[in-house]
PDB file of N, CA and C in Angstrom:
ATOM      1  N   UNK A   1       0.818  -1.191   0.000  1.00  0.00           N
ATOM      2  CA  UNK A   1       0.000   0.000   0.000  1.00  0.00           C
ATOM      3  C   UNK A   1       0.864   1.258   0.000  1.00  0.00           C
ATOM      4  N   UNK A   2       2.235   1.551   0.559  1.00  0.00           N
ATOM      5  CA  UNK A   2       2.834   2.500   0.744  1.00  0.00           C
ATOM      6  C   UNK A   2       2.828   2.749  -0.596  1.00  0.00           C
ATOM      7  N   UNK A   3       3.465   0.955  -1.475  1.00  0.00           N
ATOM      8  CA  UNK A   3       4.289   1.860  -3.143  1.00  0.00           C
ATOM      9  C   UNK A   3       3.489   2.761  -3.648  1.00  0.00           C
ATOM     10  N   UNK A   4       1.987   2.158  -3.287  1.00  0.00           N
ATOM     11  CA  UNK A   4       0.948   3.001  -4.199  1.00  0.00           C
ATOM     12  C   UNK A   4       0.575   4.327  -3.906  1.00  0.00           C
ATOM     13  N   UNK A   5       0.782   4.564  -2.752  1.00  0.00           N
ATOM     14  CA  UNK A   5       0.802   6.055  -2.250  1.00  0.00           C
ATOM     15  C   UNK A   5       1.665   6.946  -2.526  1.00  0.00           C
ATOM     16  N   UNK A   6       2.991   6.143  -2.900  1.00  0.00           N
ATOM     17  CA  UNK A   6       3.907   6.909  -3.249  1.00  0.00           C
ATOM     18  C   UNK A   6       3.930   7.586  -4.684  1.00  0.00           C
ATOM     19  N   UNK A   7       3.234   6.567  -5.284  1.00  0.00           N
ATOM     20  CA  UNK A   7       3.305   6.555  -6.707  1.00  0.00           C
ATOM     21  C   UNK A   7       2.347   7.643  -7.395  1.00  0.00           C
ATOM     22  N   UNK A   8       0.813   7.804  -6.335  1.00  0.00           N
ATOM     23  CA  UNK A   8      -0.257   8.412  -6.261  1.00  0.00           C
ATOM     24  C   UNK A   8       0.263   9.969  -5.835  1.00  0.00           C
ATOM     25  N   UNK A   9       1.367  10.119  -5.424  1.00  0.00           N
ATOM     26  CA  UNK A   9       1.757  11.327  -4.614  1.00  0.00           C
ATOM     27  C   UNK A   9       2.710  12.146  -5.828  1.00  0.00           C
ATOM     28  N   UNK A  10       3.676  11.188  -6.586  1.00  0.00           N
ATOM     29  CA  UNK A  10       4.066  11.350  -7.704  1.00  0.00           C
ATOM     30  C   UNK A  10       3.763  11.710  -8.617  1.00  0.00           C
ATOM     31  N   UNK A  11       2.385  10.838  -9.049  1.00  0.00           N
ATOM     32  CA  UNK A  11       1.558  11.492 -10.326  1.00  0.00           C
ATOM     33  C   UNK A  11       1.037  12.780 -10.204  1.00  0.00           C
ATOM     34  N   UNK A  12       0.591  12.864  -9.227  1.00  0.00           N
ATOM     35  CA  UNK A  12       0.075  13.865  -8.466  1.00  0.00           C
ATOM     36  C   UNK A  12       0.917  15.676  -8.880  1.00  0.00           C
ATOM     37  N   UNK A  13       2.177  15.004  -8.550  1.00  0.00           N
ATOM     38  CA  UNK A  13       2.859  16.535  -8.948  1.00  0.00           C
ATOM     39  C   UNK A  13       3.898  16.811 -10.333  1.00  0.00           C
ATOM     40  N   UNK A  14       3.437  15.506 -10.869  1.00  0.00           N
ATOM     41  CA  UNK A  14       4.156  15.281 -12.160  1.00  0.00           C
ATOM     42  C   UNK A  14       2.572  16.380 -12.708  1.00  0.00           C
ATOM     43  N   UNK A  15       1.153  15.550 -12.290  1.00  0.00           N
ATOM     44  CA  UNK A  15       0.602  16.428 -13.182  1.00  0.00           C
ATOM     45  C   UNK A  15       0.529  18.330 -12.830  1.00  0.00           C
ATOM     46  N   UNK A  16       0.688  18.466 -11.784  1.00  0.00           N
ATOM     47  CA  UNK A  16       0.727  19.923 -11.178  1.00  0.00           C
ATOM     48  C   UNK A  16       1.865  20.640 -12.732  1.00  0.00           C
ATOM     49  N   UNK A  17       2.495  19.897 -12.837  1.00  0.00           N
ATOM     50  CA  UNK A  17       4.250  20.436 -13.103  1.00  0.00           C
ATOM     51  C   UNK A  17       3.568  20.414 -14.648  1.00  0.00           C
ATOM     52  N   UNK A  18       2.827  19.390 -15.031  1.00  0.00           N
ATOM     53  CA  UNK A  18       2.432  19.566 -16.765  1.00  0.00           C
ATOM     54  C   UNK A  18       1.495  20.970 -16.994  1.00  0.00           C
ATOM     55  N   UNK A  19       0.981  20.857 -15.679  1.00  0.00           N
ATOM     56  CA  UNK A  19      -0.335  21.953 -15.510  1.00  0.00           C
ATOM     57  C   UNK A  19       0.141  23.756 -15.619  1.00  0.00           C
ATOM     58  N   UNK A  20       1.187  23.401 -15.296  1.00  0.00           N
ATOM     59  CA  UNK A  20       1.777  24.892 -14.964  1.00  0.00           C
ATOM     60  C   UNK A  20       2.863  25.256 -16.685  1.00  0.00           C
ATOM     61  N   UNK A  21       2.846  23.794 -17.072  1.00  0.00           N
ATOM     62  CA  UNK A  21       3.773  23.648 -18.078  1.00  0.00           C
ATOM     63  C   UNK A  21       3.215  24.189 -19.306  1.00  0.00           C
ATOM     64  N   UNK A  22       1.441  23.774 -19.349  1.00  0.00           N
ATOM     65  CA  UNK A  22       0.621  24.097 -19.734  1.00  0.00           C
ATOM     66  C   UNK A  22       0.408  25.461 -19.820  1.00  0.00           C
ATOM     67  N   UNK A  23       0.286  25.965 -19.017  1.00  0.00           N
ATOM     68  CA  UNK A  23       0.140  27.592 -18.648  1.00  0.00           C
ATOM     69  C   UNK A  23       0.609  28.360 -18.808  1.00  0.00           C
ATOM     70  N   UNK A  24       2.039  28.192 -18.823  1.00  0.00           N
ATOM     71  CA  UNK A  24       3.392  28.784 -19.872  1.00  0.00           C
ATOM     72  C   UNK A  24       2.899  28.558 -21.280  1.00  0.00           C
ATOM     73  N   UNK A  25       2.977  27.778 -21.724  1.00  0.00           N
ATOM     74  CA  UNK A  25       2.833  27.249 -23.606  1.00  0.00           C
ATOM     75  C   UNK A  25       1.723  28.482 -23.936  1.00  0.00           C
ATOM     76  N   UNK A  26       0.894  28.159 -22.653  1.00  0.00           N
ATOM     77  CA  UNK A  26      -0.837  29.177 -23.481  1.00  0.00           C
ATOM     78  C   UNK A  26      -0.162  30.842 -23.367  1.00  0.00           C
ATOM     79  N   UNK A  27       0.697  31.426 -22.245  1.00  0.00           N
ATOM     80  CA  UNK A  27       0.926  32.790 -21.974  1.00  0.00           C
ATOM     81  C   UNK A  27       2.141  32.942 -23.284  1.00  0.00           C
ATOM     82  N   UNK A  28       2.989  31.764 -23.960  1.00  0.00           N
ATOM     83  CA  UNK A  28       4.042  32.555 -24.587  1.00  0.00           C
ATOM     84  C   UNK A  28       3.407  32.512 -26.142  1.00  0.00           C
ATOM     85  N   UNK A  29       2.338  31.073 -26.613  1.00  0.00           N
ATOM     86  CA  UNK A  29       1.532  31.167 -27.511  1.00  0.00           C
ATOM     87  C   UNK A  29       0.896  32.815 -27.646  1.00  0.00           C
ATOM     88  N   UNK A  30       0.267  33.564 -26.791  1.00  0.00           N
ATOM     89  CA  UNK A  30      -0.518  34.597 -26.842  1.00  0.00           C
ATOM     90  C   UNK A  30       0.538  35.782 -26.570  1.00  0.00           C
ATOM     91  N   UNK A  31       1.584  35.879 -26.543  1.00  0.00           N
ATOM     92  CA  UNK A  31       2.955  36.608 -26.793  1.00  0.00           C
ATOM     93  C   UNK A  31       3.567  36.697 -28.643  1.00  0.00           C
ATOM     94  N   UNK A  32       3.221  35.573 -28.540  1.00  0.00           N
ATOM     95  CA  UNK A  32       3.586  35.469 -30.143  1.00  0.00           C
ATOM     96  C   UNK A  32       2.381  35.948 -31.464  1.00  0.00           C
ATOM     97  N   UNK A  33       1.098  35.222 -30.896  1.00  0.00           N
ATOM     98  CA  UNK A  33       0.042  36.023 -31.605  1.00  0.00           C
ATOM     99  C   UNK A  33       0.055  37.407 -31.630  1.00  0.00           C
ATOM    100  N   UNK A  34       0.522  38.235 -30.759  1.00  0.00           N
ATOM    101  CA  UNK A  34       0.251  39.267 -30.114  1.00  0.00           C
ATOM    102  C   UNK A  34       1.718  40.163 -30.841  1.00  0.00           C
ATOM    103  N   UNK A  35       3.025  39.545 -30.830  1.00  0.00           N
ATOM    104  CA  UNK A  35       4.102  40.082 -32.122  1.00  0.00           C
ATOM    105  C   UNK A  35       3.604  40.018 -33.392  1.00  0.00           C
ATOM    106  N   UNK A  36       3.051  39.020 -33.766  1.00  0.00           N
ATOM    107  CA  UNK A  36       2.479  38.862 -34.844  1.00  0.00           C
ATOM    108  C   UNK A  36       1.645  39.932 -35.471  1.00  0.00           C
ATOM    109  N   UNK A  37       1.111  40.671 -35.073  1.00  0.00           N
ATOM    110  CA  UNK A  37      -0.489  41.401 -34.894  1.00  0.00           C
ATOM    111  C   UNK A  37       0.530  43.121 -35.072  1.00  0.00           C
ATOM    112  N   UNK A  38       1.278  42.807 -34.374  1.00  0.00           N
ATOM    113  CA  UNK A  38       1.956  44.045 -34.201  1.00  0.00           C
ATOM    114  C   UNK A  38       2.971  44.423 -35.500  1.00  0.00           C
ATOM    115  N   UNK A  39       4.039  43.383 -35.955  1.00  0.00           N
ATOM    116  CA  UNK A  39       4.302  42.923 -37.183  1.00  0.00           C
ATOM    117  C   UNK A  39       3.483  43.245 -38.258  1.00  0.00           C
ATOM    118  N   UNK A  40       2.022  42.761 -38.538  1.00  0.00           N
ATOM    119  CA  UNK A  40       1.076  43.055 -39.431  1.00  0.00           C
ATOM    120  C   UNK A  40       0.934  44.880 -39.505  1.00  0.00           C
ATOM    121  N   UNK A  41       0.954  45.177 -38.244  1.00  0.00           N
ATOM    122  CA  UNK A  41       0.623  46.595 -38.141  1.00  0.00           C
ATOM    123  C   UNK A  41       1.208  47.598 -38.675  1.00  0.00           C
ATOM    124  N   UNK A  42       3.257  47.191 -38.186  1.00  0.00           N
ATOM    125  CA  UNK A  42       4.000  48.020 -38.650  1.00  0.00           C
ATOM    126  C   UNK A  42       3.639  47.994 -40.276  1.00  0.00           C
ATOM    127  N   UNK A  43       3.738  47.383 -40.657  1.00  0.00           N
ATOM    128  CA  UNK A  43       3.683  46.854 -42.492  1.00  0.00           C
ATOM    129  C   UNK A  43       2.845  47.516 -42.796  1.00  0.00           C
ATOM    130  N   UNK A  44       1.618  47.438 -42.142  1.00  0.00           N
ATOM    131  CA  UNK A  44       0.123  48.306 -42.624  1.00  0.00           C
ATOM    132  C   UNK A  44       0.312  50.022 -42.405  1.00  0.00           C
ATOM    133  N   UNK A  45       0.991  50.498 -41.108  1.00  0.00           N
ATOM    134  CA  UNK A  45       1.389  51.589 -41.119  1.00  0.00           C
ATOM    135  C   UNK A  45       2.250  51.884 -41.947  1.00  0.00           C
ATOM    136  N   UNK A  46       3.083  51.591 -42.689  1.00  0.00           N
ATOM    137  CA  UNK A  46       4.425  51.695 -43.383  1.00  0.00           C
ATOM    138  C   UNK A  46       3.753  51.748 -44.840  1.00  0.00           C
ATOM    139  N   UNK A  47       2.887  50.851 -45.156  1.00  0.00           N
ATOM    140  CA  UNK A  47       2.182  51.195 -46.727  1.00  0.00           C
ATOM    141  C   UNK A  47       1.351  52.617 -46.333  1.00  0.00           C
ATOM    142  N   UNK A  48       0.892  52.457 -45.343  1.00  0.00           N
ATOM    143  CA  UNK A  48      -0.219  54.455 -45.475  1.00  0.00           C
ATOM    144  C   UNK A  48       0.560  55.307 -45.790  1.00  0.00           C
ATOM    145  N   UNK A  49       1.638  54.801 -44.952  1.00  0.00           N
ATOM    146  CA  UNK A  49       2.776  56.051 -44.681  1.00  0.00           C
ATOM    147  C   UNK A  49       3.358  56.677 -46.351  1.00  0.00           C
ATOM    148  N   UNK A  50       3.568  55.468 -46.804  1.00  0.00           N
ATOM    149  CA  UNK A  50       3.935  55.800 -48.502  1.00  0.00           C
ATOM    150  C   UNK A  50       2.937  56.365 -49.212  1.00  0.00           C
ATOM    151  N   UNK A  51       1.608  55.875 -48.903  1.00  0.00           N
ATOM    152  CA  UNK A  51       0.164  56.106 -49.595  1.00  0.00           C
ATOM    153  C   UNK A  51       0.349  57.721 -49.539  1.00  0.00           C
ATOM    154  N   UNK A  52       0.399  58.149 -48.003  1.00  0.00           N
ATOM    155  CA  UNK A  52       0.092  59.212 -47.392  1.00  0.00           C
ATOM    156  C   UNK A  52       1.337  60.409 -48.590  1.00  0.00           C
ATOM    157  N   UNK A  53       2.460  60.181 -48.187  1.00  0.00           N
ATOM    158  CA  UNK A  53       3.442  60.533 -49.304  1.00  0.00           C
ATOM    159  C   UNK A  53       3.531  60.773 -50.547  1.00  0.00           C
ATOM    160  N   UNK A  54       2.714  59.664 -50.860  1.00  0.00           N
ATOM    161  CA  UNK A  54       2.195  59.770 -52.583  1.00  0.00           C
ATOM    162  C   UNK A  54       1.376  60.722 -53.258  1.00  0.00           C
ATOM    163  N   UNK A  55       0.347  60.484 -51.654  1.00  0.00           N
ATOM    164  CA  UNK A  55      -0.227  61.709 -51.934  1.00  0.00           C
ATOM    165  C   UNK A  55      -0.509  63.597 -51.904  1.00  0.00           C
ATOM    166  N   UNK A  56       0.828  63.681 -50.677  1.00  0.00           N
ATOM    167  CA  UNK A  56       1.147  65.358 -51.094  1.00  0.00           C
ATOM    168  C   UNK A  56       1.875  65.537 -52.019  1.00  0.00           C
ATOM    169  N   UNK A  57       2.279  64.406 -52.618  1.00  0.00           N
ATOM    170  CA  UNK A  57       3.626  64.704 -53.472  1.00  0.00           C
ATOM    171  C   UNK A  57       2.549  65.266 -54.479  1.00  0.00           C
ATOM    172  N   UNK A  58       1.659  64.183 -55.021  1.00  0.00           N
ATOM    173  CA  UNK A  58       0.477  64.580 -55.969  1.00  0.00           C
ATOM    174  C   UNK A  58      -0.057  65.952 -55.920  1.00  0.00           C
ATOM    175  N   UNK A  59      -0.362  65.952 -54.383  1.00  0.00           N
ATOM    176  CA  UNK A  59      -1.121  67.135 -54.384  1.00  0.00           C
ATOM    177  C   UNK A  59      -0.200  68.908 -54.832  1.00  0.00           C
ATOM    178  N   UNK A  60       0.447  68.309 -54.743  1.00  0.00           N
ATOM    179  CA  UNK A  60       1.871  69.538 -55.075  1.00  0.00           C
ATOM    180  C   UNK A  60       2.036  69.802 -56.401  1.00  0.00           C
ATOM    181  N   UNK A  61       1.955  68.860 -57.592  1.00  0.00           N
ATOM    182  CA  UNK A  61       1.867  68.867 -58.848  1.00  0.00           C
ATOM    183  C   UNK A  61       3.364  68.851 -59.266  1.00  0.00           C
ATOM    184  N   UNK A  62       3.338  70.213 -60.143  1.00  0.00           N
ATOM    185  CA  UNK A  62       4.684  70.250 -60.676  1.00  0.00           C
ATOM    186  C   UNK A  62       5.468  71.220 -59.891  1.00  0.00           C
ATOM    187  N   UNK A  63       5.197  71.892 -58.464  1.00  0.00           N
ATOM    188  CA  UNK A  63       5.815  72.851 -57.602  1.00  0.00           C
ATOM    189  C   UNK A  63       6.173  71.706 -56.696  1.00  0.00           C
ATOM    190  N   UNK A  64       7.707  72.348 -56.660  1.00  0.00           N
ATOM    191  CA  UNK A  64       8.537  72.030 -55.261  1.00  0.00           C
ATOM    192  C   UNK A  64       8.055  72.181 -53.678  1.00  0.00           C
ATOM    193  N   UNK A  65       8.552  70.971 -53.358  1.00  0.00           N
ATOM    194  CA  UNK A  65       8.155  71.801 -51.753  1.00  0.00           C
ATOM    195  C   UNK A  65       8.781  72.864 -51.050  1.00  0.00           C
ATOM    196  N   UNK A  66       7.820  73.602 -50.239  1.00  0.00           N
ATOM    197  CA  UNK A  66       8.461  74.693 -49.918  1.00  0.00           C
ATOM    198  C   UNK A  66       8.644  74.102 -48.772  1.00  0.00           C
ATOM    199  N   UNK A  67       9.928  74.640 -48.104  1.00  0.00           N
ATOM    200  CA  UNK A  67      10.342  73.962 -46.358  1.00  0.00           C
ATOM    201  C   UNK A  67      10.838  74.854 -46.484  1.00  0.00           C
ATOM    202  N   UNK A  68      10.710  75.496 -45.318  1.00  0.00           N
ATOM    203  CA  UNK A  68      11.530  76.695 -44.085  1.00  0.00           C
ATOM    204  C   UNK A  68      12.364  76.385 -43.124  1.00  0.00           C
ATOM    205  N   UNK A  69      13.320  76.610 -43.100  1.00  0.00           N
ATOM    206  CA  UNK A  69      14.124  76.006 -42.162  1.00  0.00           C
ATOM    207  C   UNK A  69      14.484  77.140 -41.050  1.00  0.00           C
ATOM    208  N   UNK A  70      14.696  76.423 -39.952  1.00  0.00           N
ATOM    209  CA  UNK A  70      14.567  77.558 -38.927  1.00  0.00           C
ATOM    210  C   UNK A  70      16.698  78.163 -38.758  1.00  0.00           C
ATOM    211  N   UNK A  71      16.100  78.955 -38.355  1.00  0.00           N
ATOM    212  CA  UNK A  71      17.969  80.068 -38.414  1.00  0.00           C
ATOM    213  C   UNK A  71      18.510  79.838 -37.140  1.00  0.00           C
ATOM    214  N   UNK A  72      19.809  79.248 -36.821  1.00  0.00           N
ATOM    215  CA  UNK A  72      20.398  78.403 -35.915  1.00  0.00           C
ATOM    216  C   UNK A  72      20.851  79.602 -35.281  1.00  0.00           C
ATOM    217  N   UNK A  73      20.785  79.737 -33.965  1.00  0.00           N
ATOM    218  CA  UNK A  73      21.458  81.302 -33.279  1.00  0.00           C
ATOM    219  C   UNK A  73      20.181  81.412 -32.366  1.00  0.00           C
TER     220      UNK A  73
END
């Protein structure tokens, strides 16, 4: 009767240890979805950003941009 108690006491925290093992996998799984998402984003910001570009350039026609630069002093 002891072996079996022992054995029962064993499984016991073998499964605790899968359980927690478990719980990690699900928090670094939803770390990675979550780069992922962010990844997608930069890319999606980064095409507007050109879109956005494309389009004052357009809107400017055949005139240069005017920029002012500020006087150092």
């Amino acid at each position: 009767m002891e072996r079996t108690d022992l054995s029962d006491r064993r499984f016991d925290i073998l499964l605790e240890r899968l359980d927690r093992l478990g719980d990690e996998l699900a928090k670094m799984n939803k770390r990675l979805d979550n780069e992922e998402n962010f990844l997608r984003l930069t890319r999606e910001l980064a095409t507007l950003n050109e879109s956005l570009q494309a389009l004052a350039y357009a809107a400017l026609g055949q005139q240069a941009p005017q920029v002012r630069r500020r006087r150092a002093g």
